[in-house]
PDB file of N, CA and C in Angstrom:
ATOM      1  N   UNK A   1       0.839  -1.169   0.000  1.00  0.00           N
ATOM      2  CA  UNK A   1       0.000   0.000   0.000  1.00  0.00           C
ATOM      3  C   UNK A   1       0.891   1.241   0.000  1.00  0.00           C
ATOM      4  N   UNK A   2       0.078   2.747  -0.030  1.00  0.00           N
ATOM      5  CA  UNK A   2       0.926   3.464  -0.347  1.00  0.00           C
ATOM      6  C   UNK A   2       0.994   4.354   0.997  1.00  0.00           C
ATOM      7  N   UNK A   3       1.860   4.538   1.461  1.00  0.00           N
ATOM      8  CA  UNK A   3       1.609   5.400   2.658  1.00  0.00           C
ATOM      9  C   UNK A   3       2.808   7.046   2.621  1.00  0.00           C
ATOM     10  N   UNK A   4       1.952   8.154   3.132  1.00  0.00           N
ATOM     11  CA  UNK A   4       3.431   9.350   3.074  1.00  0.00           C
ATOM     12  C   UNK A   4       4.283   8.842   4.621  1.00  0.00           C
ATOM     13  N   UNK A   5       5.480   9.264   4.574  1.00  0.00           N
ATOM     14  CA  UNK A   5       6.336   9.255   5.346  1.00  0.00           C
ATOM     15  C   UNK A   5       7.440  10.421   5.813  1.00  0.00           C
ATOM     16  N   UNK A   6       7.790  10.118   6.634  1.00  0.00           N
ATOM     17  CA  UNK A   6       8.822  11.213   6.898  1.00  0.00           C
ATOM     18  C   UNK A   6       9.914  10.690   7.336  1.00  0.00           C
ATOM     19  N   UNK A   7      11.150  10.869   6.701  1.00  0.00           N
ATOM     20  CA  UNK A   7      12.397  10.034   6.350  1.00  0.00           C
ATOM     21  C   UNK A   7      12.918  11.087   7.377  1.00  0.00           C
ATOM     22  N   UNK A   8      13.286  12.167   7.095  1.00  0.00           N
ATOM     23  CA  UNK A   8      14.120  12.786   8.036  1.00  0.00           C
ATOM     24  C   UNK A   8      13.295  14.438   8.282  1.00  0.00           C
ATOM     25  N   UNK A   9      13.643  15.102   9.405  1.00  0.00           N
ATOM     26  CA  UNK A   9      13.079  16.131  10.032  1.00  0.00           C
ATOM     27  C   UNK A   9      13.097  17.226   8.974  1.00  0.00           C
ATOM     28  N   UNK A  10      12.436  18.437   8.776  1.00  0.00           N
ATOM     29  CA  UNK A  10      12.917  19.641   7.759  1.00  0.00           C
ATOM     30  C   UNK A  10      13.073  19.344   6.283  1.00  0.00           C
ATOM     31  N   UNK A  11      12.024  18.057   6.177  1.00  0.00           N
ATOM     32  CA  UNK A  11      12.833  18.138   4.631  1.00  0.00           C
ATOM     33  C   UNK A  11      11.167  17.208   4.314  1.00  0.00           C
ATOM     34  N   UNK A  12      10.527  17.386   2.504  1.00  0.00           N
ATOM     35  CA  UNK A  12       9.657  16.752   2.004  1.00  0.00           C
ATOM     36  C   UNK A  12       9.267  15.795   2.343  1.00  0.00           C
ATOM     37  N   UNK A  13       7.837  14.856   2.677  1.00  0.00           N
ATOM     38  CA  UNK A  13       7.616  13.463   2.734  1.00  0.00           C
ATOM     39  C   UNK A  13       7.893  13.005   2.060  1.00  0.00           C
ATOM     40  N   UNK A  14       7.795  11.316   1.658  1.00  0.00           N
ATOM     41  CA  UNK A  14       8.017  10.640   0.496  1.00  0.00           C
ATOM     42  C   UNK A  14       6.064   9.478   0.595  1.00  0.00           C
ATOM     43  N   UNK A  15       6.279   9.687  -0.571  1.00  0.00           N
ATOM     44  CA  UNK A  15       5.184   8.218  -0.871  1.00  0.00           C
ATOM     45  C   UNK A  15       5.743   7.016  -0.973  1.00  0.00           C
ATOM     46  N   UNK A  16       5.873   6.216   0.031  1.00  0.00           N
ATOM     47  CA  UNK A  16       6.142   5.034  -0.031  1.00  0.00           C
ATOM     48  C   UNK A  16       5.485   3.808  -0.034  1.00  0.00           C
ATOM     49  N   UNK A  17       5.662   2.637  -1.131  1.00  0.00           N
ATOM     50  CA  UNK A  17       5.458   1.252  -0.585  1.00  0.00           C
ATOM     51  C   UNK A  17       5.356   0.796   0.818  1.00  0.00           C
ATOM     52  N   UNK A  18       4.246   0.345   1.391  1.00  0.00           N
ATOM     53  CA  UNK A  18       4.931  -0.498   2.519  1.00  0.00           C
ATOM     54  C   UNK A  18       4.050  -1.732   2.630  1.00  0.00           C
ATOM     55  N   UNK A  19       4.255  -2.471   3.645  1.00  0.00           N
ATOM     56  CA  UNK A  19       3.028  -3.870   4.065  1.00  0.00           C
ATOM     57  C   UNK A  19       1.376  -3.439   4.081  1.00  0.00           C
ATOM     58  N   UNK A  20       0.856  -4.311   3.827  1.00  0.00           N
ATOM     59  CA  UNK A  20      -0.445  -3.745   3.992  1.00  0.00           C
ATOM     60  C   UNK A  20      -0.568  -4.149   5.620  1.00  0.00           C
ATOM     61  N   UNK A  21      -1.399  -3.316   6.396  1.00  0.00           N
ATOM     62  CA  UNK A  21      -1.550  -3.512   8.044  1.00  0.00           C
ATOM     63  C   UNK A  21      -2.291  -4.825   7.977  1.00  0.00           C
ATOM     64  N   UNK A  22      -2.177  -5.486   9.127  1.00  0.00           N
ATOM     65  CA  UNK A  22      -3.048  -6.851   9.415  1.00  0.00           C
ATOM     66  C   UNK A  22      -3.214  -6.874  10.729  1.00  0.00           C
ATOM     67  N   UNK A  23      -3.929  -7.591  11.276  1.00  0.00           N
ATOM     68  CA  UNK A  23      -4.664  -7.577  12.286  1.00  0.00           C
ATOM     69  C   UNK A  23      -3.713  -8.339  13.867  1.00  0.00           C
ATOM     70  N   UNK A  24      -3.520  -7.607  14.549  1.00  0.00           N
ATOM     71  CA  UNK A  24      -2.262  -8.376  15.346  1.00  0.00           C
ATOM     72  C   UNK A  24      -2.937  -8.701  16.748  1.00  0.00           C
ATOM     73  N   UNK A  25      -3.848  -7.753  17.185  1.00  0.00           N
ATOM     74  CA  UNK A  25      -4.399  -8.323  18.567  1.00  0.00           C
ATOM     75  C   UNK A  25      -6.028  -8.240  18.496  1.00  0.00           C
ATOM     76  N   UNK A  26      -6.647  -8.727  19.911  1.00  0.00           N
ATOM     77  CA  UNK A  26      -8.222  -8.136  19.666  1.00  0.00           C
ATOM     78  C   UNK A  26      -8.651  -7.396  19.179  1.00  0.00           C
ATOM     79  N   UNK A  27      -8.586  -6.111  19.869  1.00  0.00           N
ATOM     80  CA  UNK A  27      -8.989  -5.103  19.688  1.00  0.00           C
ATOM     81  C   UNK A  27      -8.674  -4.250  18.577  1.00  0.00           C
ATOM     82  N   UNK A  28      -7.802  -4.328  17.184  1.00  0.00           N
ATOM     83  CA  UNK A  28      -7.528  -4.274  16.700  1.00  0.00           C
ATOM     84  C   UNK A  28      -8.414  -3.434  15.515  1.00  0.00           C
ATOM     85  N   UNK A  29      -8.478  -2.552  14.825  1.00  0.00           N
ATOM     86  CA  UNK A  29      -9.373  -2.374  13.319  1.00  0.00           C
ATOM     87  C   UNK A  29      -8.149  -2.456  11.991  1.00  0.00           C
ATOM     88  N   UNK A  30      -8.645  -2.748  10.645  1.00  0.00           N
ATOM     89  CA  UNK A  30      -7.485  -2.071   9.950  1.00  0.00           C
ATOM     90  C   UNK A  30      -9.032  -1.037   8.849  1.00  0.00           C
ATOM     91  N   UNK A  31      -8.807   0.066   8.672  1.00  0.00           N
ATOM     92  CA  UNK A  31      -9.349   0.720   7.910  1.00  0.00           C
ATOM     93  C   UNK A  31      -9.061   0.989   6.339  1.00  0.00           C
ATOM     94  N   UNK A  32      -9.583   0.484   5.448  1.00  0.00           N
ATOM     95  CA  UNK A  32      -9.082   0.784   4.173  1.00  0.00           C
ATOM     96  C   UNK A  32      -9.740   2.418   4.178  1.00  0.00           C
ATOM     97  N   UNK A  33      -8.373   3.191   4.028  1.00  0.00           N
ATOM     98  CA  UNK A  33      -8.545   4.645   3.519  1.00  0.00           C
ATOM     99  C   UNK A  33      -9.125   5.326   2.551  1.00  0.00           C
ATOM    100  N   UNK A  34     -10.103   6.410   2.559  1.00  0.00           N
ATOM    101  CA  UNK A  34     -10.841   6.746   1.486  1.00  0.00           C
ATOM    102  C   UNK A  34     -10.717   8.115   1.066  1.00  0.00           C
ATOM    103  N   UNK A  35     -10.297   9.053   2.317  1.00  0.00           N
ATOM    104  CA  UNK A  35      -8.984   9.955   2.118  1.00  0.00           C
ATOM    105  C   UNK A  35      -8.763  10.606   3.308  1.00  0.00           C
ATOM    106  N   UNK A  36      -7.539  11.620   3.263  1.00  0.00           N
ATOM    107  CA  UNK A  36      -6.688  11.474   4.410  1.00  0.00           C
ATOM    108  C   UNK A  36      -6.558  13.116   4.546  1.00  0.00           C
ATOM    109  N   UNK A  37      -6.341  13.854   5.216  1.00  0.00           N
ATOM    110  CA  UNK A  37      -6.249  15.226   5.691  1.00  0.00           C
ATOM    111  C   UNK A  37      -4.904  15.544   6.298  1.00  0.00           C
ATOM    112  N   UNK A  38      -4.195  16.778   6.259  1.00  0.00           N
ATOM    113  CA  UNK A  38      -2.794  17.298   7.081  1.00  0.00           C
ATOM    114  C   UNK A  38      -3.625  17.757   8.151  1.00  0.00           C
ATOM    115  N   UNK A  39      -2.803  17.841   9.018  1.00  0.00           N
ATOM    116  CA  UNK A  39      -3.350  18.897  10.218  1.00  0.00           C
ATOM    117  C   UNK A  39      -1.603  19.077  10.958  1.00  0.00           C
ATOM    118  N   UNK A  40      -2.186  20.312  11.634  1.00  0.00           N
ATOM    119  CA  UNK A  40      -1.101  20.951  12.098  1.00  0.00           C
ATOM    120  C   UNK A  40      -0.340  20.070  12.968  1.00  0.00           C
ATOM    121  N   UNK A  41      -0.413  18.712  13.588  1.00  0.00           N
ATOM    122  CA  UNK A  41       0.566  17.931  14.373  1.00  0.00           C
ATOM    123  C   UNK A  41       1.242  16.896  13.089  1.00  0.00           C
ATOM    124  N   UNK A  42       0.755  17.015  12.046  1.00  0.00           N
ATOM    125  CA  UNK A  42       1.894  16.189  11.092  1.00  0.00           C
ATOM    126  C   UNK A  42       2.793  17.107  10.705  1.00  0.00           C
ATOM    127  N   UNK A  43       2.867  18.547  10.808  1.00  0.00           N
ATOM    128  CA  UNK A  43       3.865  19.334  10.549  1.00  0.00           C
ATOM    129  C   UNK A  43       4.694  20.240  11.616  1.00  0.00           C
ATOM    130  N   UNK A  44       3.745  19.292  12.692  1.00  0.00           N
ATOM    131  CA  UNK A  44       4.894  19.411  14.193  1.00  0.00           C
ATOM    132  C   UNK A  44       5.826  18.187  13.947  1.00  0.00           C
ATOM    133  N   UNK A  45       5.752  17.127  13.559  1.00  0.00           N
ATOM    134  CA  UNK A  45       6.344  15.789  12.825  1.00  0.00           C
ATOM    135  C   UNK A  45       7.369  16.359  11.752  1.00  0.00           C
ATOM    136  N   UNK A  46       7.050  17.053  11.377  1.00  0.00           N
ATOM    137  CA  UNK A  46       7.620  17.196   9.827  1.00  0.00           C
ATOM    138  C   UNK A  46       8.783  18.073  10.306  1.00  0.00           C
ATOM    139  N   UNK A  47       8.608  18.946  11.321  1.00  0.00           N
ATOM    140  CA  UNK A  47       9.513  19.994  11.656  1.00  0.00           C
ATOM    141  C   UNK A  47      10.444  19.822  12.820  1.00  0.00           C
ATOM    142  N   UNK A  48      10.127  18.494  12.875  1.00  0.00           N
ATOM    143  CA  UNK A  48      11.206  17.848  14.252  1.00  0.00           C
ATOM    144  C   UNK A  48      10.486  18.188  15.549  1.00  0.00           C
ATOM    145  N   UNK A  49       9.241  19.272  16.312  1.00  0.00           N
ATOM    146  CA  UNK A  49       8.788  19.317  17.199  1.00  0.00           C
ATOM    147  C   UNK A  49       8.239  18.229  17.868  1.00  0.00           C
ATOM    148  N   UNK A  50       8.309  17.309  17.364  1.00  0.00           N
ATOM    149  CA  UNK A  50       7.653  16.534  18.954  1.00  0.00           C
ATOM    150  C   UNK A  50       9.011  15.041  18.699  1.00  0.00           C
ATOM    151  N   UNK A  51       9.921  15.473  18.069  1.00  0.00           N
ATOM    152  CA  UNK A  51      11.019  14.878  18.166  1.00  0.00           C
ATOM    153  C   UNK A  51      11.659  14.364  19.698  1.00  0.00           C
ATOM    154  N   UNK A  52      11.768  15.103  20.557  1.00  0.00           N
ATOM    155  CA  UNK A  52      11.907  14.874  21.899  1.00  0.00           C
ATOM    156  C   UNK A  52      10.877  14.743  23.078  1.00  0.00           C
ATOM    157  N   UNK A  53       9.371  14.698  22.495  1.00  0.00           N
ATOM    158  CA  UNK A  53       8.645  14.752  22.984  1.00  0.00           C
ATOM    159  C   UNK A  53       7.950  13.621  23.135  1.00  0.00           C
ATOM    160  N   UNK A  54       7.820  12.907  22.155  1.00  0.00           N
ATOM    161  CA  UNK A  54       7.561  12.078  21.657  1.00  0.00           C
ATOM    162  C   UNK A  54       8.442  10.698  20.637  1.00  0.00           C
ATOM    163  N   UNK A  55       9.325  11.217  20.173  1.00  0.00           N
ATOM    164  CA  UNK A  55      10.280  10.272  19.749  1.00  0.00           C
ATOM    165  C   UNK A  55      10.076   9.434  18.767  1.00  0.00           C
ATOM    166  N   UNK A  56       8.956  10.148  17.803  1.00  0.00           N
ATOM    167  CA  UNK A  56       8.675   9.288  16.697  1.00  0.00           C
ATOM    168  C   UNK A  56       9.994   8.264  16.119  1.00  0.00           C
ATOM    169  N   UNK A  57       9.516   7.050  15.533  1.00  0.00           N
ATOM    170  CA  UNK A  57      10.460   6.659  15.075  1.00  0.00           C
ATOM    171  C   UNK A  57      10.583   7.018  13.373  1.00  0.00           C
ATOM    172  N   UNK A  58      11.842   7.199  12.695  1.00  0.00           N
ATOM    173  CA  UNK A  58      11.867   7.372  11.612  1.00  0.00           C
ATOM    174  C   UNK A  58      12.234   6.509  11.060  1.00  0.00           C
ATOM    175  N   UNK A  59      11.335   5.787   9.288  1.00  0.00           N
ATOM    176  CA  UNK A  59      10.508   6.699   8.850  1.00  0.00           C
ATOM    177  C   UNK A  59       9.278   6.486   9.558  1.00  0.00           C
ATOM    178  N   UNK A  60       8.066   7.770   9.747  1.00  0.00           N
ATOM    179  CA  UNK A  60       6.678   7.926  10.279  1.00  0.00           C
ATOM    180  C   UNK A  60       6.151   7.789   9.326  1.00  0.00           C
ATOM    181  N   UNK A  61       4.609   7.581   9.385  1.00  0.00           N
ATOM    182  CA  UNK A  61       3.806   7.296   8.622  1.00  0.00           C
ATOM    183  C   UNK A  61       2.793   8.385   8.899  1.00  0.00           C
ATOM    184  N   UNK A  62       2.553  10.046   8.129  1.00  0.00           N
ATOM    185  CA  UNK A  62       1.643  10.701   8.805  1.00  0.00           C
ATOM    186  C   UNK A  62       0.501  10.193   8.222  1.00  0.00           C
ATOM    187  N   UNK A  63      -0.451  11.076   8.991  1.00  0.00           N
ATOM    188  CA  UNK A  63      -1.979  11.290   8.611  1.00  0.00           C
ATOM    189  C   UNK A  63      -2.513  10.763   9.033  1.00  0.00           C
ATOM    190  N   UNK A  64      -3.652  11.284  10.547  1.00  0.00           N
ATOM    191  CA  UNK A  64      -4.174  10.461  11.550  1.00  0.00           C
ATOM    192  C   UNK A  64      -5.784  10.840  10.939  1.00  0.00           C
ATOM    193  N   UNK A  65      -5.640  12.170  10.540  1.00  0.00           N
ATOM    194  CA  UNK A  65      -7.381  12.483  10.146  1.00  0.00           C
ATOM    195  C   UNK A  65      -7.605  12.044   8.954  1.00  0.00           C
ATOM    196  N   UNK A  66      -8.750  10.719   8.864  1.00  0.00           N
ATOM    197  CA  UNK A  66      -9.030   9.935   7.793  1.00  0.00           C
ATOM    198  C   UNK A  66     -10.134   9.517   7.992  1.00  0.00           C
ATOM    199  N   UNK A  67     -10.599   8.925   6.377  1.00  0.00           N
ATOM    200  CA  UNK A  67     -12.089   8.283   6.551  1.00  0.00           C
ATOM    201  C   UNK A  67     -11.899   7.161   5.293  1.00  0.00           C
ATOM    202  N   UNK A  68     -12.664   6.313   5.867  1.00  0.00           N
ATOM    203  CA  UNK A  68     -12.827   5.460   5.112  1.00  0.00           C
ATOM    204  C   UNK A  68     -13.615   4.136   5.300  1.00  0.00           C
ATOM    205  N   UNK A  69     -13.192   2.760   5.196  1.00  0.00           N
ATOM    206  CA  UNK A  69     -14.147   1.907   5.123  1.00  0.00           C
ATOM    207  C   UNK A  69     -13.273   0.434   6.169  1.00  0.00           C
ATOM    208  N   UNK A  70     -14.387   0.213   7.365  1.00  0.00           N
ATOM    209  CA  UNK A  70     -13.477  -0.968   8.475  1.00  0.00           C
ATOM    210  C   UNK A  70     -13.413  -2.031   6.998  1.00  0.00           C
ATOM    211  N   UNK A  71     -12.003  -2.696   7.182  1.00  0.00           N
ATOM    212  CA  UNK A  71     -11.533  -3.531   6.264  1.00  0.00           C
ATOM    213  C   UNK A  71     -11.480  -5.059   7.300  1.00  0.00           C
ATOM    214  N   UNK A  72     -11.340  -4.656   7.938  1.00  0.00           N
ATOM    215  CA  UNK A  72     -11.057  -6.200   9.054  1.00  0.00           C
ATOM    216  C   UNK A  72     -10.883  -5.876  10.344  1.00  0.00           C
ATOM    217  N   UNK A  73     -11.459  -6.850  11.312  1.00  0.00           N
ATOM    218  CA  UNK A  73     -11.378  -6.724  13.159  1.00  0.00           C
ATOM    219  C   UNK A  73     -11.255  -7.929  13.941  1.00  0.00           C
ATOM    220  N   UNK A  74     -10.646  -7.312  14.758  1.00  0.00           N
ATOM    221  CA  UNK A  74     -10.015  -8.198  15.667  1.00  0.00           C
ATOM    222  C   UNK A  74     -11.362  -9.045  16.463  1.00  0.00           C
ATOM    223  N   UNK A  75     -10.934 -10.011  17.485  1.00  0.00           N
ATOM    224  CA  UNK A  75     -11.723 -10.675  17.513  1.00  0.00           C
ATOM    225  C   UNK A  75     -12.715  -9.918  19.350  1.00  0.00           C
ATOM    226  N   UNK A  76     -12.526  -9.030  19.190  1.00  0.00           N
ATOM    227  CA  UNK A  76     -12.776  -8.443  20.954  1.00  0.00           C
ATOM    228  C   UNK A  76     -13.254  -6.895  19.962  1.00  0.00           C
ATOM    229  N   UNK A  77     -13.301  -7.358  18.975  1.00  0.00           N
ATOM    230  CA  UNK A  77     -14.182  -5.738  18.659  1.00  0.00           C
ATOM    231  C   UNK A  77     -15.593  -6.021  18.475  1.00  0.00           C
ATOM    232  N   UNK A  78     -16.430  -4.893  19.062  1.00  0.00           N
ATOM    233  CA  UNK A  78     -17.694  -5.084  18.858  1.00  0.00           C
ATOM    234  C   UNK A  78     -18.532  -3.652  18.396  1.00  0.00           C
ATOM    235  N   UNK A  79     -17.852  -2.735  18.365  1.00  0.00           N
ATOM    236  CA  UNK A  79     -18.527  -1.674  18.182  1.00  0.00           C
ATOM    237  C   UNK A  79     -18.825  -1.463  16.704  1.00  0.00           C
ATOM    238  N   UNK A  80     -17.432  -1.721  15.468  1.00  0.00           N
ATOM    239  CA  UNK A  80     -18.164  -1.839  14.211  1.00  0.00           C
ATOM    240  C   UNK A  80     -17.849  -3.059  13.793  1.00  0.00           C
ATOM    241  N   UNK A  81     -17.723  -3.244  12.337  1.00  0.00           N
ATOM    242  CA  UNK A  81     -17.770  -4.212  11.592  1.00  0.00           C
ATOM    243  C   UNK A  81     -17.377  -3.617   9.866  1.00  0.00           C
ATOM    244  N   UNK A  82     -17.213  -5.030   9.412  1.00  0.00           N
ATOM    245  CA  UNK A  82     -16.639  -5.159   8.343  1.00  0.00           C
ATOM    246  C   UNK A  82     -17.197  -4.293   6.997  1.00  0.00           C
ATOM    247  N   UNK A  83     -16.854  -3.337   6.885  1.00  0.00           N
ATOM    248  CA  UNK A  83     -17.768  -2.642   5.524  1.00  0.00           C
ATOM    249  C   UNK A  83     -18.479  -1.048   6.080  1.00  0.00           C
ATOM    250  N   UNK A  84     -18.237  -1.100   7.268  1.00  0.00           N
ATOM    251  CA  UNK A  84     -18.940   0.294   8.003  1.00  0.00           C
ATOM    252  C   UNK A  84     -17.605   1.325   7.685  1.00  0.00           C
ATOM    253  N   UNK A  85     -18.769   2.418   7.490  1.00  0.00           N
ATOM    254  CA  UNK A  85     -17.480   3.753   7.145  1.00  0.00           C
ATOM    255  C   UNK A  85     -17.274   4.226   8.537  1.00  0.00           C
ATOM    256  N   UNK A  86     -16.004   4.774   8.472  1.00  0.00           N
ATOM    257  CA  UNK A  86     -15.450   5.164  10.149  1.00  0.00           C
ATOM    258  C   UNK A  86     -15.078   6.398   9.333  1.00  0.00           C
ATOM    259  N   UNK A  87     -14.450   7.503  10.496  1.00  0.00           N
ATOM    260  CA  UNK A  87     -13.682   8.676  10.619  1.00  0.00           C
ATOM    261  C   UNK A  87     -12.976   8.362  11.873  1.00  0.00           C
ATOM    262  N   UNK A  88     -11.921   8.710  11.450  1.00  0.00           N
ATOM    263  CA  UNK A  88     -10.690   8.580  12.755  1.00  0.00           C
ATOM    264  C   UNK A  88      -9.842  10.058  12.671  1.00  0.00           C
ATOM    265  N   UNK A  89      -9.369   9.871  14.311  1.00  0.00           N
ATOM    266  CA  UNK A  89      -9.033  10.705  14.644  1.00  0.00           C
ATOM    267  C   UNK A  89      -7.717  10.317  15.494  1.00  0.00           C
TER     268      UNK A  89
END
């Protein structure tokens, strides 16, 4: 799948290849993305600010504000299901 990233602090994302997510514990969702929004803490990311704060590891994967469609769940989820549109935050 395609995800943006941030390779190093002060400098462009990249679009990268990576694994598609899979399901690792209960509680778990994976959301297939339907689209994705910046907001001002991916360019606290981008600018090295929460570098010591937080300690992202590099490369990150931004973009937390998204919508799209539950793709698969763990086995201790009960609130949605397979095919329901979510918004995350």
């Amino acid at each position: 799948m395609k995800a943006v990233r941030v390779h190093d602090y002060h400098t462009d994302p990249k679009i990268d290849d990576i694994p598609e997510p899979e399901i690792q514990g209960p509680l778990d969702v994976v959301v297939k993305v339907g689209g994705a929004g910046v907001c001002r803490t991916d360019l606290h990311i981008l600018e090295g600010q929460w570098a010591a704060a937080m300690n992202p590891r590099l490369p990150y994967v931004i973009g937390h504000e998204n919508a799209g469609w539950v793709h698969a769940v763990g086995e201790g989820v009960t609130n949605v299901a397979v095919g329901d549109t979510v918004i995350l935050h």
